[in-house]
PDB file of N, CA and C in Angstrom:
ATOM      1  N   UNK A   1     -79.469  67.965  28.937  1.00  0.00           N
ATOM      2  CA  UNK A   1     -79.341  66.764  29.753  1.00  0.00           C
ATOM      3  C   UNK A   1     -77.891  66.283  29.700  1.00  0.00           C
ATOM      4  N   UNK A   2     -77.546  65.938  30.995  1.00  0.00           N
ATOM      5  CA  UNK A   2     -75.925  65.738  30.829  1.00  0.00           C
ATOM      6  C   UNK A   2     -75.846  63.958  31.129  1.00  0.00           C
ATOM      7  N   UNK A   3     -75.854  63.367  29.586  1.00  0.00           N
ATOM      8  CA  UNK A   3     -75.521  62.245  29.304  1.00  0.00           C
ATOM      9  C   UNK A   3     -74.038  61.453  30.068  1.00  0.00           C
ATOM     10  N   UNK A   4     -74.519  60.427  30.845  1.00  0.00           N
ATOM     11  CA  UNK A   4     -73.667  59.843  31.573  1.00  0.00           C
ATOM     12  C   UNK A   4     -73.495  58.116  31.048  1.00  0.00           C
ATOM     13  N   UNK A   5     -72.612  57.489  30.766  1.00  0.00           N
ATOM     14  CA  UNK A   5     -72.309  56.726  30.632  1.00  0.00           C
ATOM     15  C   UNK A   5     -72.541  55.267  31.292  1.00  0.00           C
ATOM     16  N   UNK A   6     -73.287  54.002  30.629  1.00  0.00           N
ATOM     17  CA  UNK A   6     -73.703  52.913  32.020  1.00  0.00           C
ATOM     18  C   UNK A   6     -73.715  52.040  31.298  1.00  0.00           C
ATOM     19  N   UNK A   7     -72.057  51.526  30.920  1.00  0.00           N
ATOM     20  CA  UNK A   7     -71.973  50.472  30.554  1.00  0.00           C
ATOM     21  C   UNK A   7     -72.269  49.042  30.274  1.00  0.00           C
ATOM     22  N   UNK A   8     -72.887  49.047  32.206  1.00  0.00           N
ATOM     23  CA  UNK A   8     -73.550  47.667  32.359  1.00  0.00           C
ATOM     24  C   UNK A   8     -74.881  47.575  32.254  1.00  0.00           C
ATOM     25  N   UNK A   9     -75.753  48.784  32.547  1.00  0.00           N
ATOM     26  CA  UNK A   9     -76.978  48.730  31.571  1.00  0.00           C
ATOM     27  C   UNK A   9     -76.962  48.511  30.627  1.00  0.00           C
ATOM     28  N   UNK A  10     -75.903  49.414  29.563  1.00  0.00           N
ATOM     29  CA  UNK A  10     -75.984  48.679  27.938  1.00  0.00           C
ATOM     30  C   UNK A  10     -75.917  47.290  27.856  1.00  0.00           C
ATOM     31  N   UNK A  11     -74.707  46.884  28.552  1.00  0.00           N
ATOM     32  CA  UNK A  11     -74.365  45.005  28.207  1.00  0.00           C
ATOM     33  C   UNK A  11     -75.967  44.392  29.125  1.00  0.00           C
ATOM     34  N   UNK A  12     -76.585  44.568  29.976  1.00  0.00           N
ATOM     35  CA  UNK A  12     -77.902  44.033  30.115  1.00  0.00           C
ATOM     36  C   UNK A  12     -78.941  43.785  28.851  1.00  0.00           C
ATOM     37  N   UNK A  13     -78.598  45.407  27.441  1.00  0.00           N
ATOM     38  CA  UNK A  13     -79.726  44.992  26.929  1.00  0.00           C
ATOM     39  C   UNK A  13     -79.000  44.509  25.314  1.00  0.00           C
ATOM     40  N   UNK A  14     -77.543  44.608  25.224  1.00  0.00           N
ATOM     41  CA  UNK A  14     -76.738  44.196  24.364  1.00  0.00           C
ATOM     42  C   UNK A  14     -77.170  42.893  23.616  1.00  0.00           C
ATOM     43  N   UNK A  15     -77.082  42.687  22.240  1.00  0.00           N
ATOM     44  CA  UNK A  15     -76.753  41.495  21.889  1.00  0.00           C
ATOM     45  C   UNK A  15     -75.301  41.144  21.353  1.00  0.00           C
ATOM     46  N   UNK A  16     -75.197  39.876  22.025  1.00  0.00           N
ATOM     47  CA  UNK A  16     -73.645  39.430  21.806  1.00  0.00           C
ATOM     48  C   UNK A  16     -73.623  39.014  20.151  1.00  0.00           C
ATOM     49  N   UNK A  17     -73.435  39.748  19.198  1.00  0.00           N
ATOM     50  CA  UNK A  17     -73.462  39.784  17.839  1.00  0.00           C
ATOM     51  C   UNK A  17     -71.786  38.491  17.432  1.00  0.00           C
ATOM     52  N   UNK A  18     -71.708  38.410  18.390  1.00  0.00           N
ATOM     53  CA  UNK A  18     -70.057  37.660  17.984  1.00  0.00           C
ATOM     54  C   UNK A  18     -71.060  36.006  18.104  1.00  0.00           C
ATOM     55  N   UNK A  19     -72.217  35.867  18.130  1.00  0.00           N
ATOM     56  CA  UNK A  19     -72.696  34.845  18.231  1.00  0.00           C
ATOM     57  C   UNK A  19     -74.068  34.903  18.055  1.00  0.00           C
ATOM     58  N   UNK A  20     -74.732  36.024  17.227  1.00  0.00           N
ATOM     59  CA  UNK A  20     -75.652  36.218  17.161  1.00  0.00           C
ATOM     60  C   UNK A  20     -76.142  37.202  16.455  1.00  0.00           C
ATOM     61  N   UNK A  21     -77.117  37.471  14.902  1.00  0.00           N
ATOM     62  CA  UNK A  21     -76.927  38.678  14.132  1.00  0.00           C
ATOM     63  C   UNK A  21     -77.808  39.513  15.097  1.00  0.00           C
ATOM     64  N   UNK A  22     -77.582  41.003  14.538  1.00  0.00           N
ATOM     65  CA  UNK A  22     -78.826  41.828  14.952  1.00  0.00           C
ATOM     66  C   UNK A  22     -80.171  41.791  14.339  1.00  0.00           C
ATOM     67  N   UNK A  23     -80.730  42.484  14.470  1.00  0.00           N
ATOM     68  CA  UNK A  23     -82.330  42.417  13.795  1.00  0.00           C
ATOM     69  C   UNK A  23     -82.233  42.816  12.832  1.00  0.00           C
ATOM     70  N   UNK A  24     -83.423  42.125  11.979  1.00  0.00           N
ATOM     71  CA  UNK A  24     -83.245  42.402  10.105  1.00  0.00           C
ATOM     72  C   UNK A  24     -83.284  43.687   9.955  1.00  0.00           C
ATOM     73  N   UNK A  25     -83.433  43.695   8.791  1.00  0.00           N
ATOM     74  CA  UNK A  25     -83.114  45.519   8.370  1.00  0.00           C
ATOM     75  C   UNK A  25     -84.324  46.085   8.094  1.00  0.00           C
ATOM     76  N   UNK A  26     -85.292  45.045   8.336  1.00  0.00           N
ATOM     77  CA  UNK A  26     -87.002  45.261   8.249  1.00  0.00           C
ATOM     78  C   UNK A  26     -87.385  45.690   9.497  1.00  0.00           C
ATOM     79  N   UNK A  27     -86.822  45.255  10.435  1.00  0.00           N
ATOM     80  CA  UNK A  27     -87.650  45.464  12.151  1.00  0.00           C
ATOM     81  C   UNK A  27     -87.373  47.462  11.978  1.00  0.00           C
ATOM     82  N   UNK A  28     -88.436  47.766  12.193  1.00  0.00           N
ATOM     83  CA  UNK A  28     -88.444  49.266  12.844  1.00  0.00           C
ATOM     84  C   UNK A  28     -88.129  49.886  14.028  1.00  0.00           C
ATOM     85  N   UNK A  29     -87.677  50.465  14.570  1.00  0.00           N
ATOM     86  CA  UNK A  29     -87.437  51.480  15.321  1.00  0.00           C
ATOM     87  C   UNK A  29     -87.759  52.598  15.393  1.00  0.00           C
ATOM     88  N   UNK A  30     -89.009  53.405  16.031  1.00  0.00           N
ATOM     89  CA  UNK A  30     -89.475  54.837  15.513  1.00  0.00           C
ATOM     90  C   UNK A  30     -89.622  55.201  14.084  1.00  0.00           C
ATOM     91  N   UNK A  31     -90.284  54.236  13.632  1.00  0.00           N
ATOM     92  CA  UNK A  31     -90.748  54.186  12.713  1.00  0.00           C
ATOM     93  C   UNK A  31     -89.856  54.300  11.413  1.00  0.00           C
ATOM     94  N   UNK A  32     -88.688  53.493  11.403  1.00  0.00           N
ATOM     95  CA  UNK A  32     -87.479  53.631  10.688  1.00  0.00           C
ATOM     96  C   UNK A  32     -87.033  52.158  10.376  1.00  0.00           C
ATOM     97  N   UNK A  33     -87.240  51.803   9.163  1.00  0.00           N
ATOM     98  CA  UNK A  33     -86.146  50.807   8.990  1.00  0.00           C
ATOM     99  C   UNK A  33     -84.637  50.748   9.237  1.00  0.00           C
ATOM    100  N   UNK A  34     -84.026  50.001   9.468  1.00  0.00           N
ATOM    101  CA  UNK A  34     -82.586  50.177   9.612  1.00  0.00           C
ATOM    102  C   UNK A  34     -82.301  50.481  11.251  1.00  0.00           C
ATOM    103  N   UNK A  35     -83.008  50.697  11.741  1.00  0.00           N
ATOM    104  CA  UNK A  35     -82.860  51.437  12.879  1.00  0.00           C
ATOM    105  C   UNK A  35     -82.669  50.617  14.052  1.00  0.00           C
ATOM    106  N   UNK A  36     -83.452  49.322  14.236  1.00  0.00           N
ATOM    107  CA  UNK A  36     -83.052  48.449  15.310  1.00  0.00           C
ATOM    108  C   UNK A  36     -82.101  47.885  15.077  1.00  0.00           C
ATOM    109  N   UNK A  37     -81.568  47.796  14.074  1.00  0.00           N
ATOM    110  CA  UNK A  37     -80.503  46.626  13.430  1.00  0.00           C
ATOM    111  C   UNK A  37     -79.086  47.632  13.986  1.00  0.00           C
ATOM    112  N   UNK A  38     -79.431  49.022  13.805  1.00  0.00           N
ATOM    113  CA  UNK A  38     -78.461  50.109  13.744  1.00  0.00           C
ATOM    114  C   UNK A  38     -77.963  49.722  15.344  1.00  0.00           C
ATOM    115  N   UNK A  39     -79.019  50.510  16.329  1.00  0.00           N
ATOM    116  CA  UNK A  39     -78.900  50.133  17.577  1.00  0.00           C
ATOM    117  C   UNK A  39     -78.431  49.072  17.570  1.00  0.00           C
ATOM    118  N   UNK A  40     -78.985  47.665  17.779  1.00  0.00           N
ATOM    119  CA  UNK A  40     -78.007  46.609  17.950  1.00  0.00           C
ATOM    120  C   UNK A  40     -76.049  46.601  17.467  1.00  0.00           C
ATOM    121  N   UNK A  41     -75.997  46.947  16.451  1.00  0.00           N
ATOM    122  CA  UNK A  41     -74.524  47.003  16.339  1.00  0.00           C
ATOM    123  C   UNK A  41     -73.937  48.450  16.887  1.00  0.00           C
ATOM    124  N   UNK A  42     -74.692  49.351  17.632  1.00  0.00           N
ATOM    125  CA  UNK A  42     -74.021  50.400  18.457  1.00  0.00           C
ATOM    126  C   UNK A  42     -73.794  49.722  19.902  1.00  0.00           C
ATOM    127  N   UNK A  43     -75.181  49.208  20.765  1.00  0.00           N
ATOM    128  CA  UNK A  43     -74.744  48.659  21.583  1.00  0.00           C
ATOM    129  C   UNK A  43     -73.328  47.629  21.776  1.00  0.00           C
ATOM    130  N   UNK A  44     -73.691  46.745  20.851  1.00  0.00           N
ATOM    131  CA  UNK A  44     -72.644  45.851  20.642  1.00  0.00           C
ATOM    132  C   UNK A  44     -71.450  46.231  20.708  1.00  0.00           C
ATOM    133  N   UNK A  45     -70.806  47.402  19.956  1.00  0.00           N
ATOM    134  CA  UNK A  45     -70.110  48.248  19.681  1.00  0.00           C
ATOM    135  C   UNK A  45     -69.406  48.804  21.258  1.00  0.00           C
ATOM    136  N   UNK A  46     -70.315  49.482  22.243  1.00  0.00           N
ATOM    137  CA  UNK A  46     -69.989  49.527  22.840  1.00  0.00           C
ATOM    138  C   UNK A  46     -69.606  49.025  24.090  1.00  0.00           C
ATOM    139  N   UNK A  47     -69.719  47.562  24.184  1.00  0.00           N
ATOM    140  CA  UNK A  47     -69.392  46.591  25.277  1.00  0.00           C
ATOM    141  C   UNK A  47     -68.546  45.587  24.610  1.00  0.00           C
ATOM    142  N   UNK A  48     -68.159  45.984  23.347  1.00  0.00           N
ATOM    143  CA  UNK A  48     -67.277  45.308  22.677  1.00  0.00           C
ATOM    144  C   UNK A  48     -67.600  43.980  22.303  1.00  0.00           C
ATOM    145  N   UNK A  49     -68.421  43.715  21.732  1.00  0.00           N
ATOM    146  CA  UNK A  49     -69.273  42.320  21.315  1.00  0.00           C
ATOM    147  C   UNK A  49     -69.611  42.666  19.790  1.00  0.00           C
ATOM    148  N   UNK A  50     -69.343  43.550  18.990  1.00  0.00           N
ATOM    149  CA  UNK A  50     -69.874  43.991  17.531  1.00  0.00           C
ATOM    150  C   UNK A  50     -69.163  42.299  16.830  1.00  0.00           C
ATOM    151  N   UNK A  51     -68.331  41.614  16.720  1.00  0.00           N
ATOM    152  CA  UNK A  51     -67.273  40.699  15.680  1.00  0.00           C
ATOM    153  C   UNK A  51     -67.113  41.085  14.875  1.00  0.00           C
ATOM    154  N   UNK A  52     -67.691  40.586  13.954  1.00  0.00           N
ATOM    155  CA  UNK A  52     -67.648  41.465  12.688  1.00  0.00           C
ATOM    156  C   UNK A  52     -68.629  42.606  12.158  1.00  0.00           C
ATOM    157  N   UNK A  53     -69.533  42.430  13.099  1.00  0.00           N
ATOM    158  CA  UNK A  53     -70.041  44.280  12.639  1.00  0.00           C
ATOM    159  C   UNK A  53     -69.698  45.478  12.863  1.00  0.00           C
ATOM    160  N   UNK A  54     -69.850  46.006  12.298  1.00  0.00           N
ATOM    161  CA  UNK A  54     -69.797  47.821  12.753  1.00  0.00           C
ATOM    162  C   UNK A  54     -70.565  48.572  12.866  1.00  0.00           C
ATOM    163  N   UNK A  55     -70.525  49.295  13.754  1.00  0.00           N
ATOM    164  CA  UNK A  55     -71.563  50.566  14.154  1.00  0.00           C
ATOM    165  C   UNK A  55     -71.135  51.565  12.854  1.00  0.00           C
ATOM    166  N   UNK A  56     -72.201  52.184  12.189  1.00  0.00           N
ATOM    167  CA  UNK A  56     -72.266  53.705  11.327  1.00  0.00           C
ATOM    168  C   UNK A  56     -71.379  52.722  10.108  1.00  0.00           C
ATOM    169  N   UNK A  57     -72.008  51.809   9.428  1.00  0.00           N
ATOM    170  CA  UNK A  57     -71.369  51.174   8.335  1.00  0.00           C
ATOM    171  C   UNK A  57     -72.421  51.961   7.334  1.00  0.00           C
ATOM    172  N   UNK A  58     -71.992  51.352   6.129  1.00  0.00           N
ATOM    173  CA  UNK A  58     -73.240  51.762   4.687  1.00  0.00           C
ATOM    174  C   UNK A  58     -74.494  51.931   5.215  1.00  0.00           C
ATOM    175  N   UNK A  59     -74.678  50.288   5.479  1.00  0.00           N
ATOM    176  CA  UNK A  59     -76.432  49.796   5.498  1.00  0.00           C
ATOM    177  C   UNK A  59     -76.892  50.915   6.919  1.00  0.00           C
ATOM    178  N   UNK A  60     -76.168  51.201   7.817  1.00  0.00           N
ATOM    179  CA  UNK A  60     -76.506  52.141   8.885  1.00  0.00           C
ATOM    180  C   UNK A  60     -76.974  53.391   8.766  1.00  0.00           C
ATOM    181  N   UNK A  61     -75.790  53.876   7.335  1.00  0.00           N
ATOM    182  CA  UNK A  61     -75.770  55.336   7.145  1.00  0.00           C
ATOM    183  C   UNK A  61     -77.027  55.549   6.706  1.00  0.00           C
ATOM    184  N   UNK A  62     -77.459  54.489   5.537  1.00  0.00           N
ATOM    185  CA  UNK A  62     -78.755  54.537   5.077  1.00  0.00           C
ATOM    186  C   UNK A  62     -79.903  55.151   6.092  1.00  0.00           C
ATOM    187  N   UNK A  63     -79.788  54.570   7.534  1.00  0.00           N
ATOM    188  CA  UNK A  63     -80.708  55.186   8.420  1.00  0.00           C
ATOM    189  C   UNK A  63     -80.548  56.842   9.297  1.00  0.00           C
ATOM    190  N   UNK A  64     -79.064  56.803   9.403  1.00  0.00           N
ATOM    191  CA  UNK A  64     -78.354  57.672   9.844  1.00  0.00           C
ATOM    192  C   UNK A  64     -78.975  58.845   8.738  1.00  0.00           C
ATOM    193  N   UNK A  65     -78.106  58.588   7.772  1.00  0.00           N
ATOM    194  CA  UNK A  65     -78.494  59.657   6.819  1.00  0.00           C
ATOM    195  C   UNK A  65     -79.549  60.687   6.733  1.00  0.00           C
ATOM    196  N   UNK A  66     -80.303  59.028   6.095  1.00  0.00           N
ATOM    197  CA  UNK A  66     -82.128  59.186   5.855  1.00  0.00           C
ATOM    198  C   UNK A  66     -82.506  60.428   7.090  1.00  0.00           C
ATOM    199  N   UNK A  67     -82.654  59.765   8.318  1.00  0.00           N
ATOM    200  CA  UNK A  67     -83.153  60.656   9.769  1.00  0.00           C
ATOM    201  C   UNK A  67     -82.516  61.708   9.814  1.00  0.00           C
ATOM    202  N   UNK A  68     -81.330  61.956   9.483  1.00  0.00           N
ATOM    203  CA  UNK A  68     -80.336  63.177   9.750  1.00  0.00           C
ATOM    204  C   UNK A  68     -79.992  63.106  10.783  1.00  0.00           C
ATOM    205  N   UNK A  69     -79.764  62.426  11.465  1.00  0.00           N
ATOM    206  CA  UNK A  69     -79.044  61.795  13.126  1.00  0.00           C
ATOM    207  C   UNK A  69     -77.883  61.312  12.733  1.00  0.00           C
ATOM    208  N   UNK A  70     -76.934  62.289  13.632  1.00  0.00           N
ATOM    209  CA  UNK A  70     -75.257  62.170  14.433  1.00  0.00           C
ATOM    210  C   UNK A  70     -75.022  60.357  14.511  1.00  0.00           C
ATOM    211  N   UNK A  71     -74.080  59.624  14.243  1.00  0.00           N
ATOM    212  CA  UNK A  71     -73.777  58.805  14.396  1.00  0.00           C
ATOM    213  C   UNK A  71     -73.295  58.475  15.586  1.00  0.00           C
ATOM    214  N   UNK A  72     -72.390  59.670  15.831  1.00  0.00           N
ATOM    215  CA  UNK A  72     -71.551  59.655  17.472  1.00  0.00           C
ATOM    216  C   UNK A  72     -73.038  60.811  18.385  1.00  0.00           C
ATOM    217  N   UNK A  73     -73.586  61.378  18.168  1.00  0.00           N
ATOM    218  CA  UNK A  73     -74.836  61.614  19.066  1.00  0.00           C
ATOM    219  C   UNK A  73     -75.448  60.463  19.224  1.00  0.00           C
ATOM    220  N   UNK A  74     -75.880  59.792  18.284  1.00  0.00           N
ATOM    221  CA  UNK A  74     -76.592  58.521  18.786  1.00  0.00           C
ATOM    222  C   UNK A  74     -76.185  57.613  19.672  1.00  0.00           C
ATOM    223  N   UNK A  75     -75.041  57.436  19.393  1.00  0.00           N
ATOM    224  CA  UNK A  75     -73.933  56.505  20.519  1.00  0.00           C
ATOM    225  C   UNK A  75     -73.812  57.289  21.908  1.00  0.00           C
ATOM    226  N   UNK A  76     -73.579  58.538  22.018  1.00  0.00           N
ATOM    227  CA  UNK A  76     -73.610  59.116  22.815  1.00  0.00           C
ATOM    228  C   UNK A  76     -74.860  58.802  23.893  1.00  0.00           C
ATOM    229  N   UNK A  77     -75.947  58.753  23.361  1.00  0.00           N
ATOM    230  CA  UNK A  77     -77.249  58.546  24.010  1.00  0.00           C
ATOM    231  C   UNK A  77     -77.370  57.254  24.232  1.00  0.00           C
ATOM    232  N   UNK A  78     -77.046  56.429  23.295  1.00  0.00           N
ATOM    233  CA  UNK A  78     -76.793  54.735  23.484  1.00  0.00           C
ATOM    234  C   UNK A  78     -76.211  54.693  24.810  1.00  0.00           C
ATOM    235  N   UNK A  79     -75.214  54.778  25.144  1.00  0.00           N
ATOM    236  CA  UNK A  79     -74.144  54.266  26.016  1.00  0.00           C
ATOM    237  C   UNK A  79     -74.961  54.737  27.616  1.00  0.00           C
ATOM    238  N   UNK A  80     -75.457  55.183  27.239  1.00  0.00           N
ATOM    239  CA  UNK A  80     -76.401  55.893  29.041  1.00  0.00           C
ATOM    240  C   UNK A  80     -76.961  55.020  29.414  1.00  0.00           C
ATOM    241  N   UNK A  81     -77.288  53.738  28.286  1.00  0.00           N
ATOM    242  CA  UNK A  81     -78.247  52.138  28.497  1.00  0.00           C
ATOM    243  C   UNK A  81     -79.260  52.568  28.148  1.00  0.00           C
ATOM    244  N   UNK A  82     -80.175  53.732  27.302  1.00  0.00           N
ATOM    245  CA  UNK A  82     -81.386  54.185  27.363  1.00  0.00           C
ATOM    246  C   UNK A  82     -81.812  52.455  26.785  1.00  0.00           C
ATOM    247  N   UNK A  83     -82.982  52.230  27.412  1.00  0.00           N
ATOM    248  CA  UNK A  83     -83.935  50.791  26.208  1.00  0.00           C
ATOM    249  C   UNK A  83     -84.356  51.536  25.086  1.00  0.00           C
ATOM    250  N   UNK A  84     -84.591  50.486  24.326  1.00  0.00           N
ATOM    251  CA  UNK A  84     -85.120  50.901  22.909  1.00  0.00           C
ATOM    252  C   UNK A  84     -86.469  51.869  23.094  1.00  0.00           C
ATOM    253  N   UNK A  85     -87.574  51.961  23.600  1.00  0.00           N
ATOM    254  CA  UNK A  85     -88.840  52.837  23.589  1.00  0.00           C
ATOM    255  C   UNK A  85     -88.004  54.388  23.820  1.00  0.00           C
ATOM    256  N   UNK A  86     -86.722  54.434  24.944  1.00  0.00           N
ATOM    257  CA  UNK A  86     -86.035  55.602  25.303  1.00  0.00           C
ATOM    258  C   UNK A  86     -85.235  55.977  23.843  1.00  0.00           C
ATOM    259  N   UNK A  87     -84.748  55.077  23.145  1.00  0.00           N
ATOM    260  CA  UNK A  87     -84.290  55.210  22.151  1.00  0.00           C
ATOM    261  C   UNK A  87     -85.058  55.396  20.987  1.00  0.00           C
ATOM    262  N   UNK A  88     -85.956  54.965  20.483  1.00  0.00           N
ATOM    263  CA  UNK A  88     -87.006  55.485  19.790  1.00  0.00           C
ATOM    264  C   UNK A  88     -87.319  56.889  19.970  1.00  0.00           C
ATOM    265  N   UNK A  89     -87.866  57.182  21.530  1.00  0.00           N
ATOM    266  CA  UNK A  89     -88.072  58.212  21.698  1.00  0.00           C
ATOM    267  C   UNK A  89     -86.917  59.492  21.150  1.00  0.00           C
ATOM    268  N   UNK A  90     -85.718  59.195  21.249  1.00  0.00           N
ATOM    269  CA  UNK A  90     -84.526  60.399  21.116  1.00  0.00           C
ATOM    270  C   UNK A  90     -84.603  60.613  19.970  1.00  0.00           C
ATOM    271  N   UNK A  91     -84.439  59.426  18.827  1.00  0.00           N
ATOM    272  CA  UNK A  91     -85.048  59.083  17.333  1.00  0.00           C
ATOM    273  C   UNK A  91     -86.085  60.142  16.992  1.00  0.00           C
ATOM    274  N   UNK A  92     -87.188  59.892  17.612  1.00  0.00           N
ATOM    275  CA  UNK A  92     -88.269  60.739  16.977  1.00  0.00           C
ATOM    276  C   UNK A  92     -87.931  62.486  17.441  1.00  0.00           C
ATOM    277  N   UNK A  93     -87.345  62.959  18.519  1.00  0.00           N
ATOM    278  CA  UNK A  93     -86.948  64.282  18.857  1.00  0.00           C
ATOM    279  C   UNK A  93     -86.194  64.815  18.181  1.00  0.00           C
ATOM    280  N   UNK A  94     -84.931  63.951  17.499  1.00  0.00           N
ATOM    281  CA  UNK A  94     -83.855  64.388  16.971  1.00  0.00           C
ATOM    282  C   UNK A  94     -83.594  63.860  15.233  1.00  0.00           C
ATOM    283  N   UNK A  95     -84.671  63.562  15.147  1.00  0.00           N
ATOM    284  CA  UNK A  95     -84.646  63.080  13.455  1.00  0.00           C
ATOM    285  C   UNK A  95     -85.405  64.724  13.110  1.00  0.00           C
ATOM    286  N   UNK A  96     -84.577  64.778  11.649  1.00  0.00           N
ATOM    287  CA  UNK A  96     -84.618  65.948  10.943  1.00  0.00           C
ATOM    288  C   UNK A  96     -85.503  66.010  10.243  1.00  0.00           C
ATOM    289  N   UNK A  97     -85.702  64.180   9.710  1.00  0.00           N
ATOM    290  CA  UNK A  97     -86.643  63.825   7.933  1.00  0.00           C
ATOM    291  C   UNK A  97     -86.960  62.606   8.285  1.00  0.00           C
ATOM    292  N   UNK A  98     -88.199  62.246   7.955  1.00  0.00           N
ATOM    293  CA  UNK A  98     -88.542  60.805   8.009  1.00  0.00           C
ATOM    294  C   UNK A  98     -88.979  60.394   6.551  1.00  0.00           C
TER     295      UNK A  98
END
């Protein structure tokens, strides 16, 4: 699949983190802790709204790791605007280990 870029879909489902945290580190994502919180500071990340967060920090890697999922693959797929169920979904295809 040749991943295309849609900025303004992402900023539709973005949270503006410069005024707002992401989701706890409890909310799941495909059945992953860490994982919505992750997404949120990738989106963010990429419409330039992270402030002080960062995409692929510690608490991230923890999920990154854990799944065995690309940090920059994930972003890669982020940035197309997939919603979270689309994102879950890539999660569950491309995780190594749960």
């Amino acid at each position: 699949m040749d991943m295309v870029e849609d900025l303004e879909k992402v900023k539709r489902q973005a949270r503006d983190l410069r005024r707002e945290e992401p989701r706890p580190p409890e909310d799941e994502l495909a059945g992953y802790p860490l994982a919505a919180r992750c997404l949120d500071k990738c989106r963010a990340a990429l419409v330039g709204w992270a402030g002080e967060y960062s995409y692929a920090c510690p608490m991230d890697r923890q999920f990154l790791d854990g799944a065995g999922i690309d940090a920059d693959e994930l972003k890669r797929f982020v940035a197309t605007g997939a919603s979270d169920e689309e994102v879950a979904d890539w999660i569950q295809q491309h995780a190594v280990a749960k």
